[in-house]
PDB file of N, CA and C in Angstrom:
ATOM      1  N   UNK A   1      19.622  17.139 -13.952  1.00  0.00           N
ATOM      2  CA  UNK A   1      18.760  17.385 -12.807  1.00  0.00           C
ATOM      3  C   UNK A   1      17.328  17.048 -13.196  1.00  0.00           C
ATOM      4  N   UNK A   2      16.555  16.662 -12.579  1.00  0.00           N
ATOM      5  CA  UNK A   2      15.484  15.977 -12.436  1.00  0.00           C
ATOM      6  C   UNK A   2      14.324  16.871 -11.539  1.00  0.00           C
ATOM      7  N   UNK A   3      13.774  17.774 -12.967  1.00  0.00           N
ATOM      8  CA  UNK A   3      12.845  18.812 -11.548  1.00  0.00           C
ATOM      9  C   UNK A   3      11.871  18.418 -11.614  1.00  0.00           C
ATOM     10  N   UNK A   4      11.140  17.699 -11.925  1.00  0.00           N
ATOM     11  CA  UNK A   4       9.799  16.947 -11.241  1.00  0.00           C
ATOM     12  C   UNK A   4       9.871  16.444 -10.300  1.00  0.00           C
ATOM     13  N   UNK A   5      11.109  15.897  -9.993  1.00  0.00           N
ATOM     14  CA  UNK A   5      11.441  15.147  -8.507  1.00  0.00           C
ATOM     15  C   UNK A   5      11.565  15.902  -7.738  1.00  0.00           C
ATOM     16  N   UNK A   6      13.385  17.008  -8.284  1.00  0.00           N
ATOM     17  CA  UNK A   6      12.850  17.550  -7.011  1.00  0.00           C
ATOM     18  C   UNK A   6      11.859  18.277  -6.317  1.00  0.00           C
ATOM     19  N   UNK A   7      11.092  19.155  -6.978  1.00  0.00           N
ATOM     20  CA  UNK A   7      10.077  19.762  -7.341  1.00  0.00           C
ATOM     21  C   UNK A   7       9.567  19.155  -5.767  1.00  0.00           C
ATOM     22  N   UNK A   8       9.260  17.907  -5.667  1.00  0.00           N
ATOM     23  CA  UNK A   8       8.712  17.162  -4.909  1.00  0.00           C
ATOM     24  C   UNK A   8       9.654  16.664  -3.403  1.00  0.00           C
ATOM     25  N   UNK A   9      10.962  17.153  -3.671  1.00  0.00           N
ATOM     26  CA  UNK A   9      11.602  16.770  -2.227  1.00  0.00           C
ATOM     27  C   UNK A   9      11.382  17.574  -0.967  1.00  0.00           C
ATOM     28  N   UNK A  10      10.761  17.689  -0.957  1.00  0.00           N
ATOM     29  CA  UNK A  10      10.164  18.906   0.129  1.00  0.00           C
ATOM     30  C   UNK A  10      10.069  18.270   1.688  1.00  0.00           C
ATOM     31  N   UNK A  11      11.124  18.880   2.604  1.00  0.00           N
ATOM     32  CA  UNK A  11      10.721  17.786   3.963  1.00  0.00           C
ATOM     33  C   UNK A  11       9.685  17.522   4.662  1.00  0.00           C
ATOM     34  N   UNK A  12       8.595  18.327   4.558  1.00  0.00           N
ATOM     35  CA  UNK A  12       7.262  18.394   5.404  1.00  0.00           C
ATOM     36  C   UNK A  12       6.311  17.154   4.601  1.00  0.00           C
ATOM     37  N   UNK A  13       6.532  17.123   3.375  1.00  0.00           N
ATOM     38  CA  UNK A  13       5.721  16.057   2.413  1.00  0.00           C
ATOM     39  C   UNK A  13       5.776  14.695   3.007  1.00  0.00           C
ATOM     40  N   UNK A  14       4.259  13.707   3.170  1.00  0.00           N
ATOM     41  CA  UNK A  14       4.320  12.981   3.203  1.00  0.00           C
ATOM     42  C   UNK A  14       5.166  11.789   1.984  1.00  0.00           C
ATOM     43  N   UNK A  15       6.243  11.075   2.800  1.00  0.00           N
ATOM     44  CA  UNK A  15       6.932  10.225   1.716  1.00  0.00           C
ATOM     45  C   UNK A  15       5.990   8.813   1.125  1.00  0.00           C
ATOM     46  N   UNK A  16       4.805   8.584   1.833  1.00  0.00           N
ATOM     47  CA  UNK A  16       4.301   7.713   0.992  1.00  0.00           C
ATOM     48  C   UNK A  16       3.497   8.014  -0.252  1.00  0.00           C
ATOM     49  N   UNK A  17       3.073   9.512   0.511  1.00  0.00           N
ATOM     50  CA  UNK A  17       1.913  10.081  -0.665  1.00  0.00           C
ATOM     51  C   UNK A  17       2.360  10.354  -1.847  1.00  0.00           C
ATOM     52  N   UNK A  18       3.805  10.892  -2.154  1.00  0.00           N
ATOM     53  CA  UNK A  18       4.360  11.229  -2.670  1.00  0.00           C
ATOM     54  C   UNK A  18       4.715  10.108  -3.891  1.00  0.00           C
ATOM     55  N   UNK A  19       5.142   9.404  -2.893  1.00  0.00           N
ATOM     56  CA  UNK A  19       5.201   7.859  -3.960  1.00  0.00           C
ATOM     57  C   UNK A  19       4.412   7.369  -4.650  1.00  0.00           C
ATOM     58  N   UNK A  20       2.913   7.448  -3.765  1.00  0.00           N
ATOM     59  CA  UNK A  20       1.761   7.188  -4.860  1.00  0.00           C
ATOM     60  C   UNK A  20       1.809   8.092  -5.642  1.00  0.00           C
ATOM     61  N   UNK A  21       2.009   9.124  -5.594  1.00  0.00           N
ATOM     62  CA  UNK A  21       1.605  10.116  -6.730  1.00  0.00           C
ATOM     63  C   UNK A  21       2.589   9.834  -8.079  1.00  0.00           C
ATOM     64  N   UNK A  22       3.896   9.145  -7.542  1.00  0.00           N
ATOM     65  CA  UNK A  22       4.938   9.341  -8.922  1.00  0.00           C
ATOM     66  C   UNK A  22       4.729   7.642  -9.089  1.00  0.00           C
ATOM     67  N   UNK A  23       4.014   6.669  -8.621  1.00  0.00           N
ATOM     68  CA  UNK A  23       3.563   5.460  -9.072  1.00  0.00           C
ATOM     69  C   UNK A  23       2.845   5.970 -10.080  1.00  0.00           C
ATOM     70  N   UNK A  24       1.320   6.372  -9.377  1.00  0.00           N
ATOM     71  CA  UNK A  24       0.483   6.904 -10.923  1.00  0.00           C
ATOM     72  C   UNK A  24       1.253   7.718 -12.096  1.00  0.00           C
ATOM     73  N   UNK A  25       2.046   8.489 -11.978  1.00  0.00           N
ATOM     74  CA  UNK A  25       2.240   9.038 -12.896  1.00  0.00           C
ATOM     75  C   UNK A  25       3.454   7.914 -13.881  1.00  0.00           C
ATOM     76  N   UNK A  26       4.213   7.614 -13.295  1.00  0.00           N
ATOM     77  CA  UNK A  26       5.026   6.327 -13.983  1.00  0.00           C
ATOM     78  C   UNK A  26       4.019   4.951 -14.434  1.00  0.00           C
ATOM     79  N   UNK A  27       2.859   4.873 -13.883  1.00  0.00           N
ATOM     80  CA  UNK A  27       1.673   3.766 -14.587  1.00  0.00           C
ATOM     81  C   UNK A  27       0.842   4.749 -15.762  1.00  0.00           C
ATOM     82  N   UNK A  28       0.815   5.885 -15.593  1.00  0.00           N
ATOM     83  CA  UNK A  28      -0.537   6.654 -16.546  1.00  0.00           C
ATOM     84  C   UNK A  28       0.269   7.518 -17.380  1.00  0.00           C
ATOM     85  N   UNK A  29       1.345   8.030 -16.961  1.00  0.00           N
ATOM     86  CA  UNK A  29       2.437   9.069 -17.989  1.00  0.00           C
ATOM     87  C   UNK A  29       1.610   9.887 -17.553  1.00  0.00           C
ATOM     88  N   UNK A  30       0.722  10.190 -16.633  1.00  0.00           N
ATOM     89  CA  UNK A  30       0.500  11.931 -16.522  1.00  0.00           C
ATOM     90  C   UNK A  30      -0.737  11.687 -15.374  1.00  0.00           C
ATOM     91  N   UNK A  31      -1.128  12.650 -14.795  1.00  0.00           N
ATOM     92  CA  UNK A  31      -2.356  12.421 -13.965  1.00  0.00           C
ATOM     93  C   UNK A  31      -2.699  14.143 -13.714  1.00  0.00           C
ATOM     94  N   UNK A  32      -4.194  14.021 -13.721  1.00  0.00           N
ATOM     95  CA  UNK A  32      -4.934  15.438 -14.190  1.00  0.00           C
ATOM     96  C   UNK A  32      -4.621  16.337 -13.100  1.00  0.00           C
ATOM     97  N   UNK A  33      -4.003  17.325 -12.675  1.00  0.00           N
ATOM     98  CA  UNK A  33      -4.466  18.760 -11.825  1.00  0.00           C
ATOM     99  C   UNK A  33      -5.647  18.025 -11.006  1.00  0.00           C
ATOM    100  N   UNK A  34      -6.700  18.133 -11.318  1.00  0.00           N
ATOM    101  CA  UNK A  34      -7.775  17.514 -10.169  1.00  0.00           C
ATOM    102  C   UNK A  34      -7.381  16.171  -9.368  1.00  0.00           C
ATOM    103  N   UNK A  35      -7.157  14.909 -10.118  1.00  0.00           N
ATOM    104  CA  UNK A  35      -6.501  13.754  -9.200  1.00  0.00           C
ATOM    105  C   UNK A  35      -5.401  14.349  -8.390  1.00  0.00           C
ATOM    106  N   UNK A  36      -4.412  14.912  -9.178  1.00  0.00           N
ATOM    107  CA  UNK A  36      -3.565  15.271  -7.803  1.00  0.00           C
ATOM    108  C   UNK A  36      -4.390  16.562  -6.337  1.00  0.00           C
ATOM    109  N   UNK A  37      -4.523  17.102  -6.533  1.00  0.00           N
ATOM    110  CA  UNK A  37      -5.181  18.026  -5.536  1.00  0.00           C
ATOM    111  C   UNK A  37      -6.409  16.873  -4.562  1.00  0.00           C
ATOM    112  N   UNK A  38      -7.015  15.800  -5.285  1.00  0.00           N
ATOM    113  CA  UNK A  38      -7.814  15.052  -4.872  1.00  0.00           C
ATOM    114  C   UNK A  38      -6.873  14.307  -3.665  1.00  0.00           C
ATOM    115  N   UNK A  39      -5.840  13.955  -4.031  1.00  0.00           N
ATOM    116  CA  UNK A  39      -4.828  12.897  -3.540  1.00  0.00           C
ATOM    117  C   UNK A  39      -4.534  13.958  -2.506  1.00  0.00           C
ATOM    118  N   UNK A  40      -3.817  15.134  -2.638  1.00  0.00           N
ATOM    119  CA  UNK A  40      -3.026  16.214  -2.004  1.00  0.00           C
ATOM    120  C   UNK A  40      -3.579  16.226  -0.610  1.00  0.00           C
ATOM    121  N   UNK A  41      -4.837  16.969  -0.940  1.00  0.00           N
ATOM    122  CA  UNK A  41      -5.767  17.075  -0.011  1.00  0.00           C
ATOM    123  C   UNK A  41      -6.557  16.246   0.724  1.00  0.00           C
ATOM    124  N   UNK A  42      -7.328  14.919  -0.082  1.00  0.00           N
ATOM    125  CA  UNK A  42      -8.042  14.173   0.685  1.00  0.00           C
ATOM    126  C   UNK A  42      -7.758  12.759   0.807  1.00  0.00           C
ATOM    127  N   UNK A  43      -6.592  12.339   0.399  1.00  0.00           N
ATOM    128  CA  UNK A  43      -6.374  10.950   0.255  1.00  0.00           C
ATOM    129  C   UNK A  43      -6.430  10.381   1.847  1.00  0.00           C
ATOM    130  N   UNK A  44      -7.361   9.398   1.813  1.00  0.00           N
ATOM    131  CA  UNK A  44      -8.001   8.822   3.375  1.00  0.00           C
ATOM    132  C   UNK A  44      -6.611   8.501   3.934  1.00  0.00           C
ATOM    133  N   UNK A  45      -5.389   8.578   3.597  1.00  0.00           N
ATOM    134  CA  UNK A  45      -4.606   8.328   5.003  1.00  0.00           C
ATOM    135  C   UNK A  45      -3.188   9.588   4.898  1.00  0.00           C
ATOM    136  N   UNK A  46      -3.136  10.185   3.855  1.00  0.00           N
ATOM    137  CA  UNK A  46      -2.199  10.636   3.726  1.00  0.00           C
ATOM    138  C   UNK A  46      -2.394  11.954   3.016  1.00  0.00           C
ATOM    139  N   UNK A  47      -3.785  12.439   3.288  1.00  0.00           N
ATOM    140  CA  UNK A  47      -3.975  13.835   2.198  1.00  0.00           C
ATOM    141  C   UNK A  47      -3.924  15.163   3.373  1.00  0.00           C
ATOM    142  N   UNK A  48      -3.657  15.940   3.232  1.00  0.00           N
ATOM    143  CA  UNK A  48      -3.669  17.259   4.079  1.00  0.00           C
ATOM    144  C   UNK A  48      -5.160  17.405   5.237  1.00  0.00           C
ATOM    145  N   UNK A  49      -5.773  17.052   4.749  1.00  0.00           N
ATOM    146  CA  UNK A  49      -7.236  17.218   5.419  1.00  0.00           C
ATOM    147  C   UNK A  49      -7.955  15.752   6.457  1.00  0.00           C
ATOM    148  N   UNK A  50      -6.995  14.729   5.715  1.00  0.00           N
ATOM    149  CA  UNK A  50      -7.591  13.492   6.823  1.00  0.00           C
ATOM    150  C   UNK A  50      -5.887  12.888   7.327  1.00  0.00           C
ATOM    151  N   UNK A  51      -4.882  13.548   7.091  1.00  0.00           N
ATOM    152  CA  UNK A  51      -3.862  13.117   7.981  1.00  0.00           C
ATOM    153  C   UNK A  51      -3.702  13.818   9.335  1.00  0.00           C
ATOM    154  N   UNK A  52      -4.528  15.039   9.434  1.00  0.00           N
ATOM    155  CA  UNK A  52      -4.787  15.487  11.057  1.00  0.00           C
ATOM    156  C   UNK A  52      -3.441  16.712  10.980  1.00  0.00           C
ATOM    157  N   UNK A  53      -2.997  16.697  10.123  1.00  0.00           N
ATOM    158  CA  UNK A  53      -2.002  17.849  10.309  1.00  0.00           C
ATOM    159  C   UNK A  53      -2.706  19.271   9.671  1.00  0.00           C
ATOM    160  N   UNK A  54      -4.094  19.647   9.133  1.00  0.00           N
ATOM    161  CA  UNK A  54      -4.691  20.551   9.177  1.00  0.00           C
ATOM    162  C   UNK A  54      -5.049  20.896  10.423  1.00  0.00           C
ATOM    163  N   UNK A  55      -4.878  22.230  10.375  1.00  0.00           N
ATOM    164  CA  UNK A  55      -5.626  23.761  11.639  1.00  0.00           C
ATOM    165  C   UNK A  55      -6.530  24.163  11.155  1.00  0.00           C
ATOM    166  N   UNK A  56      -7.511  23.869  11.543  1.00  0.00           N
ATOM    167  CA  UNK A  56      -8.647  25.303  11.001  1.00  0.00           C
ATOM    168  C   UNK A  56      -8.989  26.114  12.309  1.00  0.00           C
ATOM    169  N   UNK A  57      -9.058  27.077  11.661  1.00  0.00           N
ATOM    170  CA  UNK A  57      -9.665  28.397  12.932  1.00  0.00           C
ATOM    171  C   UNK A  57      -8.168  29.560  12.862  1.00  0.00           C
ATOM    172  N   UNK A  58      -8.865  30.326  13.561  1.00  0.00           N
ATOM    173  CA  UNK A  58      -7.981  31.487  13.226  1.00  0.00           C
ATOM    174  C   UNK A  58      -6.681  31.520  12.932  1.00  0.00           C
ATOM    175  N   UNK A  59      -5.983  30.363  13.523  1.00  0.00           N
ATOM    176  CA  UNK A  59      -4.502  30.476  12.889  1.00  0.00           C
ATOM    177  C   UNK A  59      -4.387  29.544  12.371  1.00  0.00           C
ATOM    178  N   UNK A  60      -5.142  28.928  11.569  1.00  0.00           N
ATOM    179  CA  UNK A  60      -4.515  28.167  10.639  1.00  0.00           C
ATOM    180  C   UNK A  60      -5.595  28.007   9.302  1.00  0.00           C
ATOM    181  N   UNK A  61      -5.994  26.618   8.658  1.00  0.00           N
ATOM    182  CA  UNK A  61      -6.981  27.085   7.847  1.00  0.00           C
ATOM    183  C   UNK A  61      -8.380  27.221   7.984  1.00  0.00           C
ATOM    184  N   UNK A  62      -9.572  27.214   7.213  1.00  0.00           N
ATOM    185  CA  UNK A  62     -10.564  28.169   7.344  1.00  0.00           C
ATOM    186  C   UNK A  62     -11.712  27.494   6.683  1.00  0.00           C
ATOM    187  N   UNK A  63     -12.630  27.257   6.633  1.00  0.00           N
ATOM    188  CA  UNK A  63     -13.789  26.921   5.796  1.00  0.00           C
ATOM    189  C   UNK A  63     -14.069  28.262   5.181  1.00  0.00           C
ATOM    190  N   UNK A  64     -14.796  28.577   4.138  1.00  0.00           N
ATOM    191  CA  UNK A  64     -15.468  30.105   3.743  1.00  0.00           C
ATOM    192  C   UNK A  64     -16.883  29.623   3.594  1.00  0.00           C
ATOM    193  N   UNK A  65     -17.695  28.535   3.742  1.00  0.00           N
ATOM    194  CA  UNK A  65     -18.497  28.127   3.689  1.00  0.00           C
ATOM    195  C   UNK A  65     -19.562  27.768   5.356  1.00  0.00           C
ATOM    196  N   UNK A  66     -18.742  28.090   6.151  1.00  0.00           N
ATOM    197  CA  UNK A  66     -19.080  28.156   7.604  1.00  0.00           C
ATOM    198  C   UNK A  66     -19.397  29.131   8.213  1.00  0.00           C
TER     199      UNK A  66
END
């Protein structure tokens, strides 16, 4: 069994982002905690925050800086 993968089969996950992420890691053998969360979150077409599938406001997520 292969738990880095599955680790990652998750149905809600974008399947391209995902791919980039195990490209880099199959080109670099590893990629830092920060690049991934960078990718996770803000990658311009496929990160949590610019694919439009974030909520902010009361039911969903939140700035603490607002």
């Amino acid at each position: 069994m292969d738990v880095g993968r599955l680790a990652l089969d998750v149905f809600w996950l974008q399947t391209e982002l995902v791919e980039l992420i195990r490209a880099e890691i199959a080109k670099r053998g590893h990629v830092s905690f920060a690049w991934f969360m960078q990718q996770a979150l803000y990658h311009f077409e496929h990160g949590y925050y610019s694919s439009g599938r974030a909520s902010i406001g009361r039911r969903g997520d939140y700035f603490t800086n607002v």
